[in-house]
PDB file of N, CA and C in Angstrom:
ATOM      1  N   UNK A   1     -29.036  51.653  -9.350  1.00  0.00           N
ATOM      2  CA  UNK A   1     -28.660  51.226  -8.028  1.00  0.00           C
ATOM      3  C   UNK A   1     -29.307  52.138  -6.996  1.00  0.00           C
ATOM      4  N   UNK A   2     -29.921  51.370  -5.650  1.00  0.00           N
ATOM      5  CA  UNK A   2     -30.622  52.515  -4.916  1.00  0.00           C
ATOM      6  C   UNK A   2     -29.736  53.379  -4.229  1.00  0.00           C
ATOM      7  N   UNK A   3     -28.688  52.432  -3.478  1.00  0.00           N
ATOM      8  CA  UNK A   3     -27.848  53.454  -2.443  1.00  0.00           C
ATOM      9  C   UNK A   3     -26.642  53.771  -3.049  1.00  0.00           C
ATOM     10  N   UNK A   4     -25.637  54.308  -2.078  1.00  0.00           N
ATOM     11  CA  UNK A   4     -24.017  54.807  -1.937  1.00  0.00           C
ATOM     12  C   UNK A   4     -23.549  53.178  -1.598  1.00  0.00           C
ATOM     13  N   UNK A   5     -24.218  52.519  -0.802  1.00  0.00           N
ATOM     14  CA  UNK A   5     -23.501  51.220  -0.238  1.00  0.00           C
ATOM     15  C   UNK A   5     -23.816  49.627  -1.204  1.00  0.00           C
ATOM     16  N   UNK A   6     -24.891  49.930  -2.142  1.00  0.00           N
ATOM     17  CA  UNK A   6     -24.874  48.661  -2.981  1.00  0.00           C
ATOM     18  C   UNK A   6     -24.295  49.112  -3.931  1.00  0.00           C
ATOM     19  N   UNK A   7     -24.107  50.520  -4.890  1.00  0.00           N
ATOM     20  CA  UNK A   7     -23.286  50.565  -5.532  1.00  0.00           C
ATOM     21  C   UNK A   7     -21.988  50.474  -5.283  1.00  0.00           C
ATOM     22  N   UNK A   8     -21.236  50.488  -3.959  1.00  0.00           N
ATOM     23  CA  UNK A   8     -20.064  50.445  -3.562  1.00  0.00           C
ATOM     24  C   UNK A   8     -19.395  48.844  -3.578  1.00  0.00           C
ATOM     25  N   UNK A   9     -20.717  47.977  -2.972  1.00  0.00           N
ATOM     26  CA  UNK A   9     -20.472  46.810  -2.976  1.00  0.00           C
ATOM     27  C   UNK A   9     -20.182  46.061  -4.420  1.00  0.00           C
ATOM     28  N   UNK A  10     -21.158  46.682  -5.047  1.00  0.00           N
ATOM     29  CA  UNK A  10     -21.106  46.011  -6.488  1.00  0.00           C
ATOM     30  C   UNK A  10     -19.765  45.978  -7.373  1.00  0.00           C
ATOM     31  N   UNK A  11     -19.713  47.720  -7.139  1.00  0.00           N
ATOM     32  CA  UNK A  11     -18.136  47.912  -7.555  1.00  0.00           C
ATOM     33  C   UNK A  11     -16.657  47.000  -6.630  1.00  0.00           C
ATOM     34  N   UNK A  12     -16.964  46.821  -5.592  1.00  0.00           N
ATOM     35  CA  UNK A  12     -15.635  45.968  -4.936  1.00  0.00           C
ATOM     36  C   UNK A  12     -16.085  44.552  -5.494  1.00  0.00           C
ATOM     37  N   UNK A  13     -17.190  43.697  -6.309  1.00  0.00           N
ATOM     38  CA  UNK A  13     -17.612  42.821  -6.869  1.00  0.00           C
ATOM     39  C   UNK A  13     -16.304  42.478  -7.998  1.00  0.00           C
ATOM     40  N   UNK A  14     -16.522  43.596  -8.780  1.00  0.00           N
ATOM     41  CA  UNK A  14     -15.860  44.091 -10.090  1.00  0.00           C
ATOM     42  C   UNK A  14     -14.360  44.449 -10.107  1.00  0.00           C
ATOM     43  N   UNK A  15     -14.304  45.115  -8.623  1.00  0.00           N
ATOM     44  CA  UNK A  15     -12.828  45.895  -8.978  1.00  0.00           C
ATOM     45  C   UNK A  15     -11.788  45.488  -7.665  1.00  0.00           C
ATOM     46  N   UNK A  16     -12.148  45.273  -6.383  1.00  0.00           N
ATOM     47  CA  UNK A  16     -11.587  45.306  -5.712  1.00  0.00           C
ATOM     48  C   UNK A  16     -10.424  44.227  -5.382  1.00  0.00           C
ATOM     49  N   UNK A  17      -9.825  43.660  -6.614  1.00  0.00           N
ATOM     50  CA  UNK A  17      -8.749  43.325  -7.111  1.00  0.00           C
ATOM     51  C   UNK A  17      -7.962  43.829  -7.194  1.00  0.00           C
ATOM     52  N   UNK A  18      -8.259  45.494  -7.657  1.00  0.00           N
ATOM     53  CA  UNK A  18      -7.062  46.451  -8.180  1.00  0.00           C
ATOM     54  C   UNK A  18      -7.154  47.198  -7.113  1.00  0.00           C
ATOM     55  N   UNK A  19      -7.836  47.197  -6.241  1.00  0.00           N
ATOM     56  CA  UNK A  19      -7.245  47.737  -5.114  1.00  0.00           C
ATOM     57  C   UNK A  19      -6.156  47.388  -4.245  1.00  0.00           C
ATOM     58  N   UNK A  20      -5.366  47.871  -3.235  1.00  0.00           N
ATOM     59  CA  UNK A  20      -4.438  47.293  -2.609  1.00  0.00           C
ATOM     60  C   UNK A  20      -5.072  46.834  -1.549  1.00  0.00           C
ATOM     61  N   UNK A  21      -4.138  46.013  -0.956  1.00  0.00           N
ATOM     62  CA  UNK A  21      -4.994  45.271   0.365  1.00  0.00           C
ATOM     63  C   UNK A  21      -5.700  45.885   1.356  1.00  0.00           C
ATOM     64  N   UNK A  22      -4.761  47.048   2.062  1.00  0.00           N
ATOM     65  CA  UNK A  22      -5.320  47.643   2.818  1.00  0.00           C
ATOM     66  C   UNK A  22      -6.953  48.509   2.635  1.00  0.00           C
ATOM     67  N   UNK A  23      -6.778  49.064   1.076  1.00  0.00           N
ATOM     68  CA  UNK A  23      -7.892  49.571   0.575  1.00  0.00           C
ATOM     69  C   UNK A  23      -8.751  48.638   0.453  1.00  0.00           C
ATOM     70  N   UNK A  24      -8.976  47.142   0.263  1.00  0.00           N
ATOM     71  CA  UNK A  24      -9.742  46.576  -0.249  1.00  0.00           C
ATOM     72  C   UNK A  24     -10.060  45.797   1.328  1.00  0.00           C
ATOM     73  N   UNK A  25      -9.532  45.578   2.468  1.00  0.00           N
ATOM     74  CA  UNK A  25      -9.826  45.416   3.486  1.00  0.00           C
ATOM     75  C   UNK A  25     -10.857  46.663   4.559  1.00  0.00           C
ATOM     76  N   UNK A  26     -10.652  47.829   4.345  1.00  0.00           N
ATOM     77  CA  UNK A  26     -10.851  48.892   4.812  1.00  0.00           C
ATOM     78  C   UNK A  26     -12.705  49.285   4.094  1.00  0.00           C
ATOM     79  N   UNK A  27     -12.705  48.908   2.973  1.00  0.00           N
ATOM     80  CA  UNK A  27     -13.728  48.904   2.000  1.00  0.00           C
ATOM     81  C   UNK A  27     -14.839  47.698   2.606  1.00  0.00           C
ATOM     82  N   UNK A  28     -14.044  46.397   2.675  1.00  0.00           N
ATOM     83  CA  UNK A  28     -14.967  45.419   2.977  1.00  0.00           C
ATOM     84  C   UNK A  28     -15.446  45.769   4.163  1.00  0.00           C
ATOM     85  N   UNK A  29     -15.071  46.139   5.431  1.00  0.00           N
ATOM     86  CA  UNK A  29     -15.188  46.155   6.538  1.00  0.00           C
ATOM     87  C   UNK A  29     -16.443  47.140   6.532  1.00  0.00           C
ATOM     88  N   UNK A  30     -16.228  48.152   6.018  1.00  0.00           N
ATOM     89  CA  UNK A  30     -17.199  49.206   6.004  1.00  0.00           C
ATOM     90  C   UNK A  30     -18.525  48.747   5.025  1.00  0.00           C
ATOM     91  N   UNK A  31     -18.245  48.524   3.540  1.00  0.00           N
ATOM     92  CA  UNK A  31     -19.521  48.442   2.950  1.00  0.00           C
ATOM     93  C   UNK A  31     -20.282  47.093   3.131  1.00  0.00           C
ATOM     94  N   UNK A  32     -19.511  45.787   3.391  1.00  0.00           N
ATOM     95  CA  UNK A  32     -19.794  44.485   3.412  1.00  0.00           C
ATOM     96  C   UNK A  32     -20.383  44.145   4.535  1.00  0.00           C
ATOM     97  N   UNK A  33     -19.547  44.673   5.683  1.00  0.00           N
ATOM     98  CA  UNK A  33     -19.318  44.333   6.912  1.00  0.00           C
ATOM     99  C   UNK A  33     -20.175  45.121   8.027  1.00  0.00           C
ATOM    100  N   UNK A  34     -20.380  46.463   7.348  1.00  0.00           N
ATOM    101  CA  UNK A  34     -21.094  47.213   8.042  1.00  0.00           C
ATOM    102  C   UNK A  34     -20.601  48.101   9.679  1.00  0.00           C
ATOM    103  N   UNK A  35     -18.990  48.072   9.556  1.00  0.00           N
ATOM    104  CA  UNK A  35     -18.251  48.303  10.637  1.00  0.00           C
ATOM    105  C   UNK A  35     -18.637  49.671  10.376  1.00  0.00           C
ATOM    106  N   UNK A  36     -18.373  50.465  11.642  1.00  0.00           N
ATOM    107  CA  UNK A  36     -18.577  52.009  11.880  1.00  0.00           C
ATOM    108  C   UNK A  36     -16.822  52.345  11.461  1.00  0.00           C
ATOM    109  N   UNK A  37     -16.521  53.615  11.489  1.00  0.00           N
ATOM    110  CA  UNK A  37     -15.551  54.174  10.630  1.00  0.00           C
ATOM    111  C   UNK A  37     -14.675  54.115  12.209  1.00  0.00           C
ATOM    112  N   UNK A  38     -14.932  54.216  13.652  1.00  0.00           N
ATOM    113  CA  UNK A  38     -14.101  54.082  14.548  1.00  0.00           C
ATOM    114  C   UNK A  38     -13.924  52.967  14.617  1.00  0.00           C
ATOM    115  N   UNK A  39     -14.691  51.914  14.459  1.00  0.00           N
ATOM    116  CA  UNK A  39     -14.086  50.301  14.631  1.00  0.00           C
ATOM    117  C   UNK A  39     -13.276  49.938  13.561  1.00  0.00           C
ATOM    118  N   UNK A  40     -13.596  50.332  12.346  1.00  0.00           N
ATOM    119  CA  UNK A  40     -12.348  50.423  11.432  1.00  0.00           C
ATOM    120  C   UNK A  40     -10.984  50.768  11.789  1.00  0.00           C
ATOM    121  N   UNK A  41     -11.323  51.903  12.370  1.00  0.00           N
ATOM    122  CA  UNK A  41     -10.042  52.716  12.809  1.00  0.00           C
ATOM    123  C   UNK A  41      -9.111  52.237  13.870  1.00  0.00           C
ATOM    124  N   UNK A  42      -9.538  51.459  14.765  1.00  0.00           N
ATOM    125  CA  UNK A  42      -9.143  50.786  15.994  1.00  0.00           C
ATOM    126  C   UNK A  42      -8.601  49.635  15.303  1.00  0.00           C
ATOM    127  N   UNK A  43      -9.395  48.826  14.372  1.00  0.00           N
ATOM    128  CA  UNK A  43      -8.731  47.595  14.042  1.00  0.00           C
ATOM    129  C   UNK A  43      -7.044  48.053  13.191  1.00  0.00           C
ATOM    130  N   UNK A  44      -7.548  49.244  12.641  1.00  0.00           N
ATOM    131  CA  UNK A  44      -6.471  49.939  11.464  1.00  0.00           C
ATOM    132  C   UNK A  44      -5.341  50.322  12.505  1.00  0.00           C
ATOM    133  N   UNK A  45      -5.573  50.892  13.551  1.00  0.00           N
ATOM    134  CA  UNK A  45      -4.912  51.253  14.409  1.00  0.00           C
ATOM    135  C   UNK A  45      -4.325  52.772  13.717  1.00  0.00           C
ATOM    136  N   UNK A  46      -5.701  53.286  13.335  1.00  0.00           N
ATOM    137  CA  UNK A  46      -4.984  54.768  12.511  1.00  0.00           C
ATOM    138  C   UNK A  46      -6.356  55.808  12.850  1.00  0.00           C
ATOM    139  N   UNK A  47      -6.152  56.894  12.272  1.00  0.00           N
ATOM    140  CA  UNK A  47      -7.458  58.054  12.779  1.00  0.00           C
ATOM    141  C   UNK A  47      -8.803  57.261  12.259  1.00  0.00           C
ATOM    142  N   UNK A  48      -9.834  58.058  12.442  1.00  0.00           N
ATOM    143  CA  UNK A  48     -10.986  57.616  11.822  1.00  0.00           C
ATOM    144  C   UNK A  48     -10.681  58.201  10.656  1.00  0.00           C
ATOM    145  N   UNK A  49     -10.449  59.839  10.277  1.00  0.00           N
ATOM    146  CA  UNK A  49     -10.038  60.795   8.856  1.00  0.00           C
ATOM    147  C   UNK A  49      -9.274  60.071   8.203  1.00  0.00           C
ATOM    148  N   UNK A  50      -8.300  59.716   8.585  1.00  0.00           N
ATOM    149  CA  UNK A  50      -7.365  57.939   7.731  1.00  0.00           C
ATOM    150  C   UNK A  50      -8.768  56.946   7.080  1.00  0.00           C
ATOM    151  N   UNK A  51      -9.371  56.305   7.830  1.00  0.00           N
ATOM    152  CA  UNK A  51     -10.197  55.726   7.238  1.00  0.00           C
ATOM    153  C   UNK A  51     -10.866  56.263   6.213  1.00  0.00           C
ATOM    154  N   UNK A  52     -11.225  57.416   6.500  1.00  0.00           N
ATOM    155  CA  UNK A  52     -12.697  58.128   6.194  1.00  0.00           C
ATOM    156  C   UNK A  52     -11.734  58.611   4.561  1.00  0.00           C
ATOM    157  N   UNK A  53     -10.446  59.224   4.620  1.00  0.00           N
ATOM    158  CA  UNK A  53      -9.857  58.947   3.154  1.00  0.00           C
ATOM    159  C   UNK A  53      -9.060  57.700   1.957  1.00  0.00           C
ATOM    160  N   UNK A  54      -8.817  56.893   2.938  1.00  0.00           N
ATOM    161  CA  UNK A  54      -8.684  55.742   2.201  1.00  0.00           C
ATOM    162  C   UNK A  54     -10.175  55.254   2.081  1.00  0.00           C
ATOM    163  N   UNK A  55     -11.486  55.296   2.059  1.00  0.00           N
ATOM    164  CA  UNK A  55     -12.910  54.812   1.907  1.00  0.00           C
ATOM    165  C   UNK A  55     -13.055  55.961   0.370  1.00  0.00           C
ATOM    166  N   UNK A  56     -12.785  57.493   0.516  1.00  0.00           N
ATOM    167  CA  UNK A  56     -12.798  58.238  -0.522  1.00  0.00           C
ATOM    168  C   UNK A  56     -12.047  57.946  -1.728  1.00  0.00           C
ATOM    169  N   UNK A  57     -10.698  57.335  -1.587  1.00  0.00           N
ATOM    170  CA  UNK A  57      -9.526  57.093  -2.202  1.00  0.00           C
ATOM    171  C   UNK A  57     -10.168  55.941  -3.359  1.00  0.00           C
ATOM    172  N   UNK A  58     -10.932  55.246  -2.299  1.00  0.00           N
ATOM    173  CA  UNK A  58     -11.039  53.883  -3.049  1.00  0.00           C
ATOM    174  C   UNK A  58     -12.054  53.594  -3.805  1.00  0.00           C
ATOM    175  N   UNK A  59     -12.998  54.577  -3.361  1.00  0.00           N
ATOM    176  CA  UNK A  59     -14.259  54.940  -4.184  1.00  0.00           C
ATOM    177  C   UNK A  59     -14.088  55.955  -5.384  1.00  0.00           C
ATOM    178  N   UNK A  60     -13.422  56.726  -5.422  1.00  0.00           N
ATOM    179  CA  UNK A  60     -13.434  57.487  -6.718  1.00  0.00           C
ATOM    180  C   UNK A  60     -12.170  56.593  -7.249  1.00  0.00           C
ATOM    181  N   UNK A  61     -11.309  55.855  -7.126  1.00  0.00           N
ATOM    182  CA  UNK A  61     -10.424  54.365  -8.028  1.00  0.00           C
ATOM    183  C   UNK A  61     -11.621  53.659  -8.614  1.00  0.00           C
ATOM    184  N   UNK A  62     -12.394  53.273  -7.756  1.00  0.00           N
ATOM    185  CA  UNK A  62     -13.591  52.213  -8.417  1.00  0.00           C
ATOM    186  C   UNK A  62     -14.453  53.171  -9.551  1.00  0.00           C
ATOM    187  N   UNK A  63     -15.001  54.408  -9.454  1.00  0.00           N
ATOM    188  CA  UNK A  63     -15.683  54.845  -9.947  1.00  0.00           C
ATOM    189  C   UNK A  63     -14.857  55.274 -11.125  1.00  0.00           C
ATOM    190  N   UNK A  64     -13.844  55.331 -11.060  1.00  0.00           N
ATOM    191  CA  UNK A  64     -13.162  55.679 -12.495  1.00  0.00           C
ATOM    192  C   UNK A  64     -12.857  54.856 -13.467  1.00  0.00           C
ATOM    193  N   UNK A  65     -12.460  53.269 -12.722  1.00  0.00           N
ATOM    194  CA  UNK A  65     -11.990  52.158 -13.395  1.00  0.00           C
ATOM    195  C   UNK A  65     -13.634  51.604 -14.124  1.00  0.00           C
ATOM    196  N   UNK A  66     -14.893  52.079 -13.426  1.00  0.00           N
ATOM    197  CA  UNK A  66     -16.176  51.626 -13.908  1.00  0.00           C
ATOM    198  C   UNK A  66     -16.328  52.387 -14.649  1.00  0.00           C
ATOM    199  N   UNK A  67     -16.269  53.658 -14.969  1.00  0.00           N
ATOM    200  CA  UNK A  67     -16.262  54.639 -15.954  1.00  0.00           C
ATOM    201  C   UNK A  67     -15.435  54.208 -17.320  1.00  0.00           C
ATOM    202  N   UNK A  68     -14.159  54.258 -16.942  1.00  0.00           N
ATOM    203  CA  UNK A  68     -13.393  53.378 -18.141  1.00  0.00           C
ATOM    204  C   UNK A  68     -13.720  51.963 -18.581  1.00  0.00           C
ATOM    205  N   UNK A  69     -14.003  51.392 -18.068  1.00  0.00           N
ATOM    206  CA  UNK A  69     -14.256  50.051 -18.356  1.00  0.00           C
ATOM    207  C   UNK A  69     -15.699  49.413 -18.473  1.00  0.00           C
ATOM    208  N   UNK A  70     -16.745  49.848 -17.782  1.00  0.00           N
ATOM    209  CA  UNK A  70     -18.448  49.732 -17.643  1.00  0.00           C
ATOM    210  C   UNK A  70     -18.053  48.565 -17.684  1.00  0.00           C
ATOM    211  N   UNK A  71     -18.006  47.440 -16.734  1.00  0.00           N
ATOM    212  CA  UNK A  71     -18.264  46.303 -16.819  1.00  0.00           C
ATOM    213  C   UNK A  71     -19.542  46.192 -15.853  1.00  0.00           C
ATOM    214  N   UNK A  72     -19.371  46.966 -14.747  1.00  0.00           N
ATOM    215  CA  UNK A  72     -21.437  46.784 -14.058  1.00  0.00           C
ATOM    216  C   UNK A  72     -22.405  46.994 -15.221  1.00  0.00           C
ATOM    217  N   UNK A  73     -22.233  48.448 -16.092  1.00  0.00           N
ATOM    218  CA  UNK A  73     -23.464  49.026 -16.757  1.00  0.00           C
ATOM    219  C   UNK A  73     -23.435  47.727 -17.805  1.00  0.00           C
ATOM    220  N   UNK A  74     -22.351  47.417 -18.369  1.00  0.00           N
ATOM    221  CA  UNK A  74     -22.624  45.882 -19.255  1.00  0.00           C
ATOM    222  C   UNK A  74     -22.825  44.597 -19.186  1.00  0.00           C
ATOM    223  N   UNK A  75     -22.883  44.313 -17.897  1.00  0.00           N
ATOM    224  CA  UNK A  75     -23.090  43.691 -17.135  1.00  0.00           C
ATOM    225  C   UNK A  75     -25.054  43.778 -17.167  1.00  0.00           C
ATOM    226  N   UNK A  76     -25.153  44.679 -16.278  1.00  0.00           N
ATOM    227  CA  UNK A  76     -26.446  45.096 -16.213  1.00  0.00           C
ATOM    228  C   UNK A  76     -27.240  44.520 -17.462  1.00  0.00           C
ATOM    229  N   UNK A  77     -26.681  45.257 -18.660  1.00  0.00           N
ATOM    230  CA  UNK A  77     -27.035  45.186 -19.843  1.00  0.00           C
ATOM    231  C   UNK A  77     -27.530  44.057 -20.297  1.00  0.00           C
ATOM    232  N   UNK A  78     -26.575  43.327 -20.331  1.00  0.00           N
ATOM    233  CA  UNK A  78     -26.699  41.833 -20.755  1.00  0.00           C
ATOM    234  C   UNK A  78     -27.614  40.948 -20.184  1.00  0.00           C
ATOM    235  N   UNK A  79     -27.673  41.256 -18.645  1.00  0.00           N
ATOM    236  CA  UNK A  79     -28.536  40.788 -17.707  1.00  0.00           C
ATOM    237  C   UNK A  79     -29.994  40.802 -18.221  1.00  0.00           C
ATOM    238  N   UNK A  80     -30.250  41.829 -18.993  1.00  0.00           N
ATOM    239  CA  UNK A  80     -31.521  42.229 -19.495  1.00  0.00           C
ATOM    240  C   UNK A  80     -32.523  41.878 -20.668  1.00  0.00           C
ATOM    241  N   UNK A  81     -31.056  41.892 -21.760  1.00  0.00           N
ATOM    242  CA  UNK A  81     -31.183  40.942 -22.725  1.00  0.00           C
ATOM    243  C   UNK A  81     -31.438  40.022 -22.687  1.00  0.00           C
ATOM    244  N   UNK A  82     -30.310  38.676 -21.708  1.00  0.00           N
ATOM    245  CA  UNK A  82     -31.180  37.627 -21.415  1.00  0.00           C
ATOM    246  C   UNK A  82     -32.484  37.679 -20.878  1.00  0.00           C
ATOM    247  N   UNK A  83     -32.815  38.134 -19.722  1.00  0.00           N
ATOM    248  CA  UNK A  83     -34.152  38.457 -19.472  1.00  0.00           C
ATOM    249  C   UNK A  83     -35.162  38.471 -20.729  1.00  0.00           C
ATOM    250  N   UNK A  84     -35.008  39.378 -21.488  1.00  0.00           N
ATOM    251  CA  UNK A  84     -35.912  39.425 -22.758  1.00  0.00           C
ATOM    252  C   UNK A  84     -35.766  38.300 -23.687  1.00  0.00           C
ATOM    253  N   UNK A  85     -34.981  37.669 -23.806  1.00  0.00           N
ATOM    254  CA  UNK A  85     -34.515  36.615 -24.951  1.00  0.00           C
ATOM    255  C   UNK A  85     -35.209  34.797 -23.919  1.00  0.00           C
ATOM    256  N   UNK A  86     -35.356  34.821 -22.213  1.00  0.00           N
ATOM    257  CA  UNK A  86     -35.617  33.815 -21.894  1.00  0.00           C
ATOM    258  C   UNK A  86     -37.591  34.148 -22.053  1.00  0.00           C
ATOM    259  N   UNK A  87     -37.571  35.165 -21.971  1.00  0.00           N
ATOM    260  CA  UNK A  87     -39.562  35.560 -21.961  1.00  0.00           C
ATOM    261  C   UNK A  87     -39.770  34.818 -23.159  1.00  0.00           C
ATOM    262  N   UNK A  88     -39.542  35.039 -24.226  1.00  0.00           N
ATOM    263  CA  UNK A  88     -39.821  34.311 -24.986  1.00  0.00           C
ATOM    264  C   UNK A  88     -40.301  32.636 -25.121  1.00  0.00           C
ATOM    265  N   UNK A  89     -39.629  31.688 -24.147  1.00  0.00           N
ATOM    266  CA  UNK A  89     -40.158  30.752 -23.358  1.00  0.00           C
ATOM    267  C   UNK A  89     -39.826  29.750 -24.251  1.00  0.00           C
ATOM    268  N   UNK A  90     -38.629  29.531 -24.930  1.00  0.00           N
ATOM    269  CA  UNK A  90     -37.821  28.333 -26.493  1.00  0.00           C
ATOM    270  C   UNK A  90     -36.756  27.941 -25.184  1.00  0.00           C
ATOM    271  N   UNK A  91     -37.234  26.688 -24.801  1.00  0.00           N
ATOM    272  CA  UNK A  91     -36.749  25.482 -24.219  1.00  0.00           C
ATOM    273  C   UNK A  91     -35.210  25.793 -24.297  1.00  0.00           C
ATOM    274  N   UNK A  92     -34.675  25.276 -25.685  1.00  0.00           N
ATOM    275  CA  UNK A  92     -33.574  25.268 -26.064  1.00  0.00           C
ATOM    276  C   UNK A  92     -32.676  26.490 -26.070  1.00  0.00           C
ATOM    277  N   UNK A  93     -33.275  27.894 -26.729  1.00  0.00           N
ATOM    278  CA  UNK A  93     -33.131  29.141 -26.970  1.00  0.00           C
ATOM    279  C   UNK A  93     -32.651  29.078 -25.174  1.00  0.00           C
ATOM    280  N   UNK A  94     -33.283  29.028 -24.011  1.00  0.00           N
ATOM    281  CA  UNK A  94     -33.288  29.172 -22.698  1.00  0.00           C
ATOM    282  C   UNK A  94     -31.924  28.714 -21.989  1.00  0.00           C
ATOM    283  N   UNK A  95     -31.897  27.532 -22.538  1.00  0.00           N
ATOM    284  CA  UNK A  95     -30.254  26.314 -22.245  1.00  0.00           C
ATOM    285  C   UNK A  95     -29.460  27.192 -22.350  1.00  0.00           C
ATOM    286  N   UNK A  96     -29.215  27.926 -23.423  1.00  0.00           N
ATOM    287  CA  UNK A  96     -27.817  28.697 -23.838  1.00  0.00           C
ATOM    288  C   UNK A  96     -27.863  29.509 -23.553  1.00  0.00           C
ATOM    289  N   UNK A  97     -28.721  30.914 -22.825  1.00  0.00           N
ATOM    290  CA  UNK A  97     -28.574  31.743 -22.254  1.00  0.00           C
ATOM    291  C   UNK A  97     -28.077  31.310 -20.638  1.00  0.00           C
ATOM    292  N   UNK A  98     -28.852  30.466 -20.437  1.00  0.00           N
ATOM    293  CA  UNK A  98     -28.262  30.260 -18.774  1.00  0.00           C
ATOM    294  C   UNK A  98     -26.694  29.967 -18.857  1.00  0.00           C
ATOM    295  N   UNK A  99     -26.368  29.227 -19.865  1.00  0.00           N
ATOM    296  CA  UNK A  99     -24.898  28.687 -19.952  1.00  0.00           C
ATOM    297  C   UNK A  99     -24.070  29.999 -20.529  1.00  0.00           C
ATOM    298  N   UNK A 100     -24.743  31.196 -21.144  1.00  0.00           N
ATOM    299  CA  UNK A 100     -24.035  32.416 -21.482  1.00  0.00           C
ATOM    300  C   UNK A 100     -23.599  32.865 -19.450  1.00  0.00           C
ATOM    301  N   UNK A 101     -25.011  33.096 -18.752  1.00  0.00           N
ATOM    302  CA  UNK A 101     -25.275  33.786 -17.636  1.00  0.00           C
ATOM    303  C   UNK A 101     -24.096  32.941 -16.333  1.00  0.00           C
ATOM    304  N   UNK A 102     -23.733  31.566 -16.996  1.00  0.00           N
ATOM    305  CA  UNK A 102     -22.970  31.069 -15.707  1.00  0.00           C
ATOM    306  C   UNK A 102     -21.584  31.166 -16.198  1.00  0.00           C
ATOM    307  N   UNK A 103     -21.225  31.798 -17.569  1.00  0.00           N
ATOM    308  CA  UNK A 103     -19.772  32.240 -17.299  1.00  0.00           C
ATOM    309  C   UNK A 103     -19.740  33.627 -17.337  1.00  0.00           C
ATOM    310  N   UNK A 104     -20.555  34.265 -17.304  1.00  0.00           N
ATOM    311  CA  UNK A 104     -20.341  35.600 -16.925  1.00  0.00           C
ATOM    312  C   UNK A 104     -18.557  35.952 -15.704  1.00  0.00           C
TER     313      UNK A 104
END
């Protein structure tokens, strides 16, 4: 992953279910949304340092639950495999990977 902000996104992809609302609102706004940490804060109606630790809070939750669980890195993984398994260029072989890739 190149940045702090597509890996962040990727992870609220994956996890930001188990976040609580406020965390998972506070998250979108910032990594999705691209809000500055005072417009957060105004909408939050709380400090910016409020923000700026519920954004920390929620990022080392995600980074732990991806640690325990690797569903990006297996994710990734798999992504790759197919990749290598469609090069091959078997019509049929091709069908069933896409139909693996759309219930991901």
């Amino acid at each position: 992953m190149n940045n702090k902000t597509e890996k962040m996104n990727e992870y609220l992809d994956w996890y930001e279910d188990l976040l609580t609302e406020k965390q998972k609102e506070i998250c979108t706004q910032y990594y999705r949304e691209d809000f500055s940490l005072a417009e957060i804060s105004e909408n939050f109606d709380v400090s910016r340092s409020a923000i700026l630790d519920t954004l920390r809070r929620s990022e080392k939750i995600m980074e732990e639950y991806e640690e325990k669980l690797q569903l990006v890195q297996k994710f990734h993984a798999r992504s790759e495999i197919y990749d290598k398994i469609k090069s091959f260029g078997n019509k049929e072989i091709n069908q069933y990977v896409m139909l693996l890739e759309e219930n991901e």
